[in-house]
N, C-alpha and C. Protein backbone atom coordinates (compact mmCIF):
# COMPACT_ATOMS: atom_id res chain seq x y z
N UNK A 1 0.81 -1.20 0.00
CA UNK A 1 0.00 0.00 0.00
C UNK A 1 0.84 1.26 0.00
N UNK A 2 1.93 1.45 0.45
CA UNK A 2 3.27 2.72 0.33
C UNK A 2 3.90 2.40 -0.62
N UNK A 3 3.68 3.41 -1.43
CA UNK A 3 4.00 4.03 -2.93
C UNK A 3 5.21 4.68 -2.76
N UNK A 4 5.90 4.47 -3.41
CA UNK A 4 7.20 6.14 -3.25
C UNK A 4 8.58 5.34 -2.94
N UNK A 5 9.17 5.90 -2.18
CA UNK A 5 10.64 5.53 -1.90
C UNK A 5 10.54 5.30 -0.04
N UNK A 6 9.78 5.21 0.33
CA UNK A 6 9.18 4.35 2.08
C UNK A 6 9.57 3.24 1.76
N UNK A 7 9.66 2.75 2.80
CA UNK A 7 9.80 0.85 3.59
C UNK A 7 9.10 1.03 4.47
N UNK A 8 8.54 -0.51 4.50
CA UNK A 8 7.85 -0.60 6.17
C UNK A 8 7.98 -2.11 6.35
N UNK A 9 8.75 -2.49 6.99
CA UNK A 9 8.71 -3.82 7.26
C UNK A 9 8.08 -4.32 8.57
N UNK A 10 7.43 -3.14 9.22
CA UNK A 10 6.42 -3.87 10.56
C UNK A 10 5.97 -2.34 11.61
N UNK A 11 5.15 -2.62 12.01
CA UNK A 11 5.11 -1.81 13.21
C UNK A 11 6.26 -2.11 14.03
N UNK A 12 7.26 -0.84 14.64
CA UNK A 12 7.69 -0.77 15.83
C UNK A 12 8.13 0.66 16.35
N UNK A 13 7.97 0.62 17.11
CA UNK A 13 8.10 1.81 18.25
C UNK A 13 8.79 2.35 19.23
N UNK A 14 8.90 3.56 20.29
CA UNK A 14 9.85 3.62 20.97
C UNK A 14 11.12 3.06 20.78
N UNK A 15 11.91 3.55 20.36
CA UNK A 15 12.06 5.23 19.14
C UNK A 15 11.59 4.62 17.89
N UNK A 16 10.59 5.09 16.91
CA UNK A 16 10.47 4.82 15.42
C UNK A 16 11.62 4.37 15.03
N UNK A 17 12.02 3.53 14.25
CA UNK A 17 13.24 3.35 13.47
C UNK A 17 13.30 3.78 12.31
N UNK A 18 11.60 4.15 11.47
CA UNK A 18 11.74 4.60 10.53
C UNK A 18 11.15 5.50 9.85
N UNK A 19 10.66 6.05 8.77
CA UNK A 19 9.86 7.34 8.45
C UNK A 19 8.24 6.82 8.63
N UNK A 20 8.22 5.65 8.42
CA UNK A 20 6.47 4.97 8.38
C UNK A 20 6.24 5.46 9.97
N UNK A 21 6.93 4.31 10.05
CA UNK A 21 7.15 4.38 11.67
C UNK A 21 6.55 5.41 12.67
N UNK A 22 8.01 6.39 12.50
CA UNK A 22 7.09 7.67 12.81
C UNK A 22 6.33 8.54 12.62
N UNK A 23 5.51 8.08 11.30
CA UNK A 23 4.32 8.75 11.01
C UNK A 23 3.11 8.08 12.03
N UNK A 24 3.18 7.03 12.07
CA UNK A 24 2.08 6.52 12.39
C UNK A 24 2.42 6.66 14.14
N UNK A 25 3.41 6.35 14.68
CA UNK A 25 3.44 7.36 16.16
C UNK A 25 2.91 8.44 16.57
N UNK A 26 3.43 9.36 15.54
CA UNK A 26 3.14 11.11 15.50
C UNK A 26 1.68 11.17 15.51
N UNK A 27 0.17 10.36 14.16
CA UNK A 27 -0.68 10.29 14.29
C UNK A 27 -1.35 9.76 15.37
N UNK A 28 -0.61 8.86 15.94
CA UNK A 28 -1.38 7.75 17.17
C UNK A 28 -1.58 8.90 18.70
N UNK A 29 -0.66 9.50 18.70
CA UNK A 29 -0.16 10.55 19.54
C UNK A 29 -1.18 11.57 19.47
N UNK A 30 -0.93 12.32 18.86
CA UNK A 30 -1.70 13.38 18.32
C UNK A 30 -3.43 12.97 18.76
N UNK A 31 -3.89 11.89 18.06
CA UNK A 31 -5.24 11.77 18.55
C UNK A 31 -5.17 11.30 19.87
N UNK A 32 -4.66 10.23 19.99
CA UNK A 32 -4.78 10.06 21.58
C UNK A 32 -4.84 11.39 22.66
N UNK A 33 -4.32 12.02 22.45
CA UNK A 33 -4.40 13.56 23.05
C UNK A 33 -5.47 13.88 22.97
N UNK A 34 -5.54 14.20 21.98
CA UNK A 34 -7.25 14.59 21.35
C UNK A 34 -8.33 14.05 21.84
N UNK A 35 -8.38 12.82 21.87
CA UNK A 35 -9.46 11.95 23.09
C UNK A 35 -9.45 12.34 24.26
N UNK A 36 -8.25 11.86 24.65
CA UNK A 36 -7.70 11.62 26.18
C UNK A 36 -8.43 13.15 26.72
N UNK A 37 -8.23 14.48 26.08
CA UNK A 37 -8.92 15.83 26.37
C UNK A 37 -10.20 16.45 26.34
N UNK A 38 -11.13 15.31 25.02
CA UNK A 38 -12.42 15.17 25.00
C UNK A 38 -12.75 14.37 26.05
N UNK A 39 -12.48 13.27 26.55
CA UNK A 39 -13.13 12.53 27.80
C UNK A 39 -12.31 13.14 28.94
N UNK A 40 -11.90 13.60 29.36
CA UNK A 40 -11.49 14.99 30.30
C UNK A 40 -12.73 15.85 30.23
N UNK A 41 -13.08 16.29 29.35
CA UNK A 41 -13.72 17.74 29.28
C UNK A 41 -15.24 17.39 29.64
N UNK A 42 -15.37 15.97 29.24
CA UNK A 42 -16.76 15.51 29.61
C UNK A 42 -17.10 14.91 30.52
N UNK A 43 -16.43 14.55 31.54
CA UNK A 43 -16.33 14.41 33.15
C UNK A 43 -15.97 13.11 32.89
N UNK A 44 -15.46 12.22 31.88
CA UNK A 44 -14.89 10.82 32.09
C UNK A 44 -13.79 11.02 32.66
N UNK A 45 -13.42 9.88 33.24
CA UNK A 45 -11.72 9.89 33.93
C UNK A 45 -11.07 8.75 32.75
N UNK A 46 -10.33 9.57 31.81
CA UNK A 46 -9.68 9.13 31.19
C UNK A 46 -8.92 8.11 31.30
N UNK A 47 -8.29 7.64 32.80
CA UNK A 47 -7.18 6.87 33.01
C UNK A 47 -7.76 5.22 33.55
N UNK A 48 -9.56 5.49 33.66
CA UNK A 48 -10.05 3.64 33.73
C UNK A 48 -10.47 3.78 32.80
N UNK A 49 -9.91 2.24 32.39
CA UNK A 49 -10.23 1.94 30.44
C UNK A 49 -10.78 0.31 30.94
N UNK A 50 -11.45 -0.17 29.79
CA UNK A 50 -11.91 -1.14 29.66
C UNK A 50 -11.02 -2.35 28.69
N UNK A 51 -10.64 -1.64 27.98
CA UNK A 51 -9.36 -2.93 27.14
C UNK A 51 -8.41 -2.56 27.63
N UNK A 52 -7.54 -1.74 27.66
CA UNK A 52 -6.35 -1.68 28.55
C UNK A 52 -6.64 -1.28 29.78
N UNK A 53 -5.51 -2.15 30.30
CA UNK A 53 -5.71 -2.44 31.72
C UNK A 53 -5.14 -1.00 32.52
N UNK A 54 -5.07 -0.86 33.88
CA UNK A 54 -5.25 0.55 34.54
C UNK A 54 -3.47 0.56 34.91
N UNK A 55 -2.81 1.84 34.61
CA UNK A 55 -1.41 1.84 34.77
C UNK A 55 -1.11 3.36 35.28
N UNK A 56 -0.68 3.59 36.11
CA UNK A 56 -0.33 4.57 36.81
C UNK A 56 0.35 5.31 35.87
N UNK A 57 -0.29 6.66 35.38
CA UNK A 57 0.31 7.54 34.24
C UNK A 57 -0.29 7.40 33.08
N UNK A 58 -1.22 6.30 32.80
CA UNK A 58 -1.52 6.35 31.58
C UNK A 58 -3.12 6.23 31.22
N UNK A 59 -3.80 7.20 30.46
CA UNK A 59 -4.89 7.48 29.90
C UNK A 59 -5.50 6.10 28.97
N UNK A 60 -6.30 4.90 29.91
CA UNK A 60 -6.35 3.94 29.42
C UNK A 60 -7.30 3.83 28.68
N UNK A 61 -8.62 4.69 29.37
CA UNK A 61 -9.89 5.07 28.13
C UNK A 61 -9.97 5.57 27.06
N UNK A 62 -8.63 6.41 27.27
CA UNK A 62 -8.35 7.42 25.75
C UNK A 62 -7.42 6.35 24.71
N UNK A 63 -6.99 5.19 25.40
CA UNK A 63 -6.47 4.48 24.21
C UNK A 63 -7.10 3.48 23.85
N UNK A 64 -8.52 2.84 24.77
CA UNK A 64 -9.63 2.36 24.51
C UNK A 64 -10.18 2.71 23.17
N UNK A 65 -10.83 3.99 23.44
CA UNK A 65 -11.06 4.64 22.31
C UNK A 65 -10.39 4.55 21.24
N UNK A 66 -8.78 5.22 21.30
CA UNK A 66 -7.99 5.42 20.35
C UNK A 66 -8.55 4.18 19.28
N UNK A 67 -8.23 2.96 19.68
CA UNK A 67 -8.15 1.57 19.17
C UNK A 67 -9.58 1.51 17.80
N UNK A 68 -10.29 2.46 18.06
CA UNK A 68 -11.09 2.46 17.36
C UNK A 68 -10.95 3.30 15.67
N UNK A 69 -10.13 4.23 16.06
CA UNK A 69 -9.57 5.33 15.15
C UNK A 69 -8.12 4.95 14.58
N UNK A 70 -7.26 4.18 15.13
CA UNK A 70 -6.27 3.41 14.37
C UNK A 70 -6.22 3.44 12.99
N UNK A 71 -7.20 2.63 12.61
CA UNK A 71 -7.02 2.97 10.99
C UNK A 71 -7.48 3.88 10.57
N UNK A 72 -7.79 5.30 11.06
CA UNK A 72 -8.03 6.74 10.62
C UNK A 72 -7.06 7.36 10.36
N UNK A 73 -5.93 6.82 12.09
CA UNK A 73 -4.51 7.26 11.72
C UNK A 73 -3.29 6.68 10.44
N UNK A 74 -3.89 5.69 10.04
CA UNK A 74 -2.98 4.60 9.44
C UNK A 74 -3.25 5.43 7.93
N UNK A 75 -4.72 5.38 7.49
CA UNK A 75 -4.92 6.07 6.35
C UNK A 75 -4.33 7.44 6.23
N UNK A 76 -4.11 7.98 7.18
CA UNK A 76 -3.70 9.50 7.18
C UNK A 76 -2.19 9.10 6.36
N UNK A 77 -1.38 8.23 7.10
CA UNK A 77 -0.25 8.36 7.21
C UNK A 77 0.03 8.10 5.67
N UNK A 78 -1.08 6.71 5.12
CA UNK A 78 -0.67 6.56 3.70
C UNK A 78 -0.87 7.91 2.95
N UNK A 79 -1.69 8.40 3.42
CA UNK A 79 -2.48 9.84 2.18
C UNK A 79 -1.22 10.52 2.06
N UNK A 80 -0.34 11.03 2.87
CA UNK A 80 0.78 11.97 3.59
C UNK A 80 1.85 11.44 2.53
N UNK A 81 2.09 9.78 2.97
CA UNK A 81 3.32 9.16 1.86
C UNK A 81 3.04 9.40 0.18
N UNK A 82 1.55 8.51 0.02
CA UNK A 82 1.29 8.01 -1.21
C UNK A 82 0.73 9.55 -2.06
N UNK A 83 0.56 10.27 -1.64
CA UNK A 83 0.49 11.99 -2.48
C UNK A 83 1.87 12.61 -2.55
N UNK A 84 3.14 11.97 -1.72
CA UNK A 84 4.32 12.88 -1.84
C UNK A 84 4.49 14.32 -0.58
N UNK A 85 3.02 14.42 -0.20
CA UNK A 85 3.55 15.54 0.77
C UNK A 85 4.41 15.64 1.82
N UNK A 86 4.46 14.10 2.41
CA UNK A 86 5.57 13.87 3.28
C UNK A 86 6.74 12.97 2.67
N UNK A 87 7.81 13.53 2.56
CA UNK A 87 8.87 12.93 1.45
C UNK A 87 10.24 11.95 2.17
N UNK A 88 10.86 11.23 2.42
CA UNK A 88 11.50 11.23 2.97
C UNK A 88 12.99 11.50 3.63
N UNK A 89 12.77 12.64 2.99
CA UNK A 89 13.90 13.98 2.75
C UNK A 89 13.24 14.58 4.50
N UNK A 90 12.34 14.67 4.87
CA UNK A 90 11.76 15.85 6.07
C UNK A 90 11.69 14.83 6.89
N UNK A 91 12.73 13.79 6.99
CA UNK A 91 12.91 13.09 8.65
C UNK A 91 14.50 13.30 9.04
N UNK A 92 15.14 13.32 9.88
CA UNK A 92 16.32 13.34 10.47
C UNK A 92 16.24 12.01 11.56
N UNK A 93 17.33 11.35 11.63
CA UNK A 93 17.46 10.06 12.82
C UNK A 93 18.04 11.17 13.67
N UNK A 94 18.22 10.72 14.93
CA UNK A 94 18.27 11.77 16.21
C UNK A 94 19.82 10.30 16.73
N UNK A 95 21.09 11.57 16.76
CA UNK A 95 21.98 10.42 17.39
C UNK A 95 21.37 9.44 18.57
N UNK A 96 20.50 10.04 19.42
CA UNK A 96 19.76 9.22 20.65
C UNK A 96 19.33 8.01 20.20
N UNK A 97 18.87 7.65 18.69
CA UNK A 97 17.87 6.97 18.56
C UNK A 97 16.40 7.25 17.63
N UNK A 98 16.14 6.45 16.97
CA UNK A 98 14.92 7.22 16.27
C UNK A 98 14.95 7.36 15.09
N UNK A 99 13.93 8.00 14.37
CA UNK A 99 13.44 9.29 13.27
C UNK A 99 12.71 9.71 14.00
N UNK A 100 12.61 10.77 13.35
CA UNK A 100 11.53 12.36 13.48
C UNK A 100 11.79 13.39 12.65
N UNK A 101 10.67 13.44 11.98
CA UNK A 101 10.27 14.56 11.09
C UNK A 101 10.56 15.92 11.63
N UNK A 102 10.84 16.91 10.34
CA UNK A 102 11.68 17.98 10.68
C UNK A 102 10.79 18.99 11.03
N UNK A 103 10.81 20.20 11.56
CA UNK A 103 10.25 21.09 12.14
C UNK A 103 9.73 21.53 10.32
N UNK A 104 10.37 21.84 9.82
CA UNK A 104 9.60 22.25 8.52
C UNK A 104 8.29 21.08 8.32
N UNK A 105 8.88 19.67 8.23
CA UNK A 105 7.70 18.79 8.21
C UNK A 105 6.73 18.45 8.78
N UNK A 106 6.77 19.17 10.19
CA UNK A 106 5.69 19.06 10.76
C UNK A 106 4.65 20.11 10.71
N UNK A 107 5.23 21.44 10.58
CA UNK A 107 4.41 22.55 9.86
C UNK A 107 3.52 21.75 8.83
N UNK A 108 4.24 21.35 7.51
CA UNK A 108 3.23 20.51 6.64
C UNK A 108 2.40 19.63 7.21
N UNK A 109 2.56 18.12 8.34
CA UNK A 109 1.80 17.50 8.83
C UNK A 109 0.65 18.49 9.57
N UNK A 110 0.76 19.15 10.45
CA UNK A 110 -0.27 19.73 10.78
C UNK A 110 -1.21 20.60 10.13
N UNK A 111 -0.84 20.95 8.83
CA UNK A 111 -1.88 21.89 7.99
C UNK A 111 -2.77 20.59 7.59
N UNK A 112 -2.05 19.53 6.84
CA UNK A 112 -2.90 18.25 6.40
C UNK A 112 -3.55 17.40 7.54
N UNK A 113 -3.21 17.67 8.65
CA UNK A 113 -4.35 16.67 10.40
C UNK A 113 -5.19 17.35 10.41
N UNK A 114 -5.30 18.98 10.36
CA UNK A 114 -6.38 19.42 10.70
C UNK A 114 -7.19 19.68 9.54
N UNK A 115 -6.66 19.68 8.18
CA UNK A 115 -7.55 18.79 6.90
C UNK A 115 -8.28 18.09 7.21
N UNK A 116 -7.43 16.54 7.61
CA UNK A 116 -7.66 15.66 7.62
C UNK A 116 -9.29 15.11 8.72
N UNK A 117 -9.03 16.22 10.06
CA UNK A 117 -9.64 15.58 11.06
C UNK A 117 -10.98 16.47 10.97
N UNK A 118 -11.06 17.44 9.98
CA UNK A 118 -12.06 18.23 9.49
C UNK A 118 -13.06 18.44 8.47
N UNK A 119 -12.36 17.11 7.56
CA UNK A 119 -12.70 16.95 6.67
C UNK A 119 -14.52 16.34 6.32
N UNK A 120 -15.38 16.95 5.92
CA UNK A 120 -16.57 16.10 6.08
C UNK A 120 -16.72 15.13 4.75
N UNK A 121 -17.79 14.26 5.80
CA UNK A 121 -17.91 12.84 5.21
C UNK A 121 -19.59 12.17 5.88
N UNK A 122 -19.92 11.61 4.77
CA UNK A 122 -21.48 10.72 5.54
C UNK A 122 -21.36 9.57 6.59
N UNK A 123 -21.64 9.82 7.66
CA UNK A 123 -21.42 8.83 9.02
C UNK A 123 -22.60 7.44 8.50
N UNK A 124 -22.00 6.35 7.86
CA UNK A 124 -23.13 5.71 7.39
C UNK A 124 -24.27 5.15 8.60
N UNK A 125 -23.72 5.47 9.73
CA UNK A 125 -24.17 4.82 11.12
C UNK A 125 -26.18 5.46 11.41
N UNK A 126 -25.97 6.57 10.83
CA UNK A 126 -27.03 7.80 11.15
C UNK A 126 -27.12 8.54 10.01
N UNK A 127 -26.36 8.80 8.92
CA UNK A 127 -26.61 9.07 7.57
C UNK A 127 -26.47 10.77 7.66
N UNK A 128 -25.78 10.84 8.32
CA UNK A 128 -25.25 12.78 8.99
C UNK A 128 -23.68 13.03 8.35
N UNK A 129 -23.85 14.12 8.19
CA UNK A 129 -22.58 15.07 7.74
C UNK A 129 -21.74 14.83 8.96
N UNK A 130 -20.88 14.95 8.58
CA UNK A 130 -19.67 14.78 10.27
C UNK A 130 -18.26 14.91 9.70
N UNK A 131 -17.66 15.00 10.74
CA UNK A 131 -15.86 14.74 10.77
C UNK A 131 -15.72 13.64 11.65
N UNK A 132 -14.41 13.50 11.25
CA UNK A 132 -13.46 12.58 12.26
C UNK A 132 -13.28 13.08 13.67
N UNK A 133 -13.19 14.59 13.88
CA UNK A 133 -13.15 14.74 15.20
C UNK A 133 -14.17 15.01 15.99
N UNK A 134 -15.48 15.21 15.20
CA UNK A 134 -16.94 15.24 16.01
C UNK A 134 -17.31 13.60 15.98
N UNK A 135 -16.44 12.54 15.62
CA UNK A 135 -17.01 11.67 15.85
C UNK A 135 -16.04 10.95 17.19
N UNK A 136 -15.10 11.57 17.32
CA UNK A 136 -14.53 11.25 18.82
C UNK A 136 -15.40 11.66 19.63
N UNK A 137 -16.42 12.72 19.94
CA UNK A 137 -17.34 13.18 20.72
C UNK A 137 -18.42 12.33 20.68
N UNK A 138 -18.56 11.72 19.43
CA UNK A 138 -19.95 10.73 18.98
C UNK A 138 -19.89 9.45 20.04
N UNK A 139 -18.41 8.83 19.62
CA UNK A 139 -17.85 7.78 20.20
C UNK A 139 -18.26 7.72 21.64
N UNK A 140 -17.78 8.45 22.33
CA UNK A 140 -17.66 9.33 23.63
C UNK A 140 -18.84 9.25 25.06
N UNK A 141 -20.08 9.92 24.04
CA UNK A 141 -21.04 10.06 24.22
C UNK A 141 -22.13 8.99 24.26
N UNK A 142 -21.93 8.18 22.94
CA UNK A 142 -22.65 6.48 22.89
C UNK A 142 -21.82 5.27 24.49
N UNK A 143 -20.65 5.95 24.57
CA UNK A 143 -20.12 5.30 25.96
C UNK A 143 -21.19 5.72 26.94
N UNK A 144 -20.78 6.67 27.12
CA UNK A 144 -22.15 7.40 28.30
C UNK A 144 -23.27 6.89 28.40
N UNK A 145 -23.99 6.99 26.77
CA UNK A 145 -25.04 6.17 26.90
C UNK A 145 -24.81 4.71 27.46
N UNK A 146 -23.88 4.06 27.10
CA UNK A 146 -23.97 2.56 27.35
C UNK A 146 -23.69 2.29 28.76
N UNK A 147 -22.82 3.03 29.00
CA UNK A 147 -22.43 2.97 30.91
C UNK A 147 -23.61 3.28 31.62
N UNK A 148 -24.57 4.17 31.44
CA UNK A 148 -26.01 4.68 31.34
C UNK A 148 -26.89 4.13 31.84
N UNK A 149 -26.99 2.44 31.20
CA UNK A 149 -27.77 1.23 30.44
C UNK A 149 -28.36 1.36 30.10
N UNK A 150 -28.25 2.80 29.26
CA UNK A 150 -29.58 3.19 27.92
C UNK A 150 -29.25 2.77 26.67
N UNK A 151 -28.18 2.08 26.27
CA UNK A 151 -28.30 1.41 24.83
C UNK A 151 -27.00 0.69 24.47
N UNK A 152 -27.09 -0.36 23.51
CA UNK A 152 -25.97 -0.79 23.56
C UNK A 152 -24.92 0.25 22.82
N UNK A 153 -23.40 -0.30 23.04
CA UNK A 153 -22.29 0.37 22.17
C UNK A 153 -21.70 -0.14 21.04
N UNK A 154 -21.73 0.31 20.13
CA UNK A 154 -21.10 -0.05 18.86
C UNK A 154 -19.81 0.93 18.67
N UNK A 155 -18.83 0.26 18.40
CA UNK A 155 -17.43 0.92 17.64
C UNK A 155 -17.71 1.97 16.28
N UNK A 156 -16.77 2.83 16.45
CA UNK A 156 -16.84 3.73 15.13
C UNK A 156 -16.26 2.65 14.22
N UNK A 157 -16.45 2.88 13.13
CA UNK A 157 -16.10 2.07 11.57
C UNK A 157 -16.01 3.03 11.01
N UNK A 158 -14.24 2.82 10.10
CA UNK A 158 -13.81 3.83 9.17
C UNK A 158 -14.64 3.08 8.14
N UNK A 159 -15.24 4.08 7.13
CA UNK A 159 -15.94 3.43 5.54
C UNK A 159 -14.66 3.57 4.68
N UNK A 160 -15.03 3.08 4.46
CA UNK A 160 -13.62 2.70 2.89
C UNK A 160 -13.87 3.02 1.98
């Protein structure tokens, strides 16, 4: 599915080893935040999760969630490679360890996330105009309901 002059021979992490790599970190990151601050803001306690287990420091509901948006981030990352906007000229390895994209490249990544997470699209769920990031609130909210025991919960589904 990566077009261009990329490799990806697997997910791995802490430190990226490679430009895929740390694209798909940088995205995983980025939303997880993004959750982790929407269920904050809505009186959830971010840090009891239901698939991951409870760890001192870490926002387990917000990666509950996350798990659902994964391949939102994954598609991002191809759109980024397979259009050329992210090249692999705008990563630097860090003597520590790593890649990471260059301060110029992340200027570009962030004009295209908030594209990306703004972008409208038909929620086939309810047949409504929406984004990707009003549907972290969607997500969110159908929890509520379900913790509630006013209805069951269904996962977001990226449409293809």
């Amino acid at each position: 599915m990566i077009l261009g002059d990329f490799t990806f021979t697997g997910r791995k992490k802490h430190p990226a080893p490679d430009a895929v790599n740390a694209l798909l970190s940088f995205g995983y990151t980025l939303f997880f935040n993004e959750i982790a601050s929407l269920l904050d803001g809505l009186g959830f306690d971010p840090f009891l999760g239901y698939l991951h287990s409870s760890r001192y420091g870490r926002a387990s509901l917000a990666s509950d969630i996350l798990e659902e948006f994964r391949a939102s981030a994954d598609r991002f990352t191809l759109f980024l490679i397979n259009n050329r906007i992210i090249k692999p000229a705008d990563f630097y390895a860090n003597p520590n360890g790593g890649v990471y994209l260059t301060r110029e490249a992340q200027k570009t990544y962030f004009v295209h996330y908030e594209q990306n997470l703004s972008r409208e699209f038909t929620w086939p769920e309810n047949n409504t105009t929406t984004t990707l990031r009003q549907c972290y609130r969607f997500q969110a909210e159908k929890l509520a309901t379900f913790i509630r025991g006013s209805a069951d919960y269904a996962p977001f589904q990226l449409e293809v």
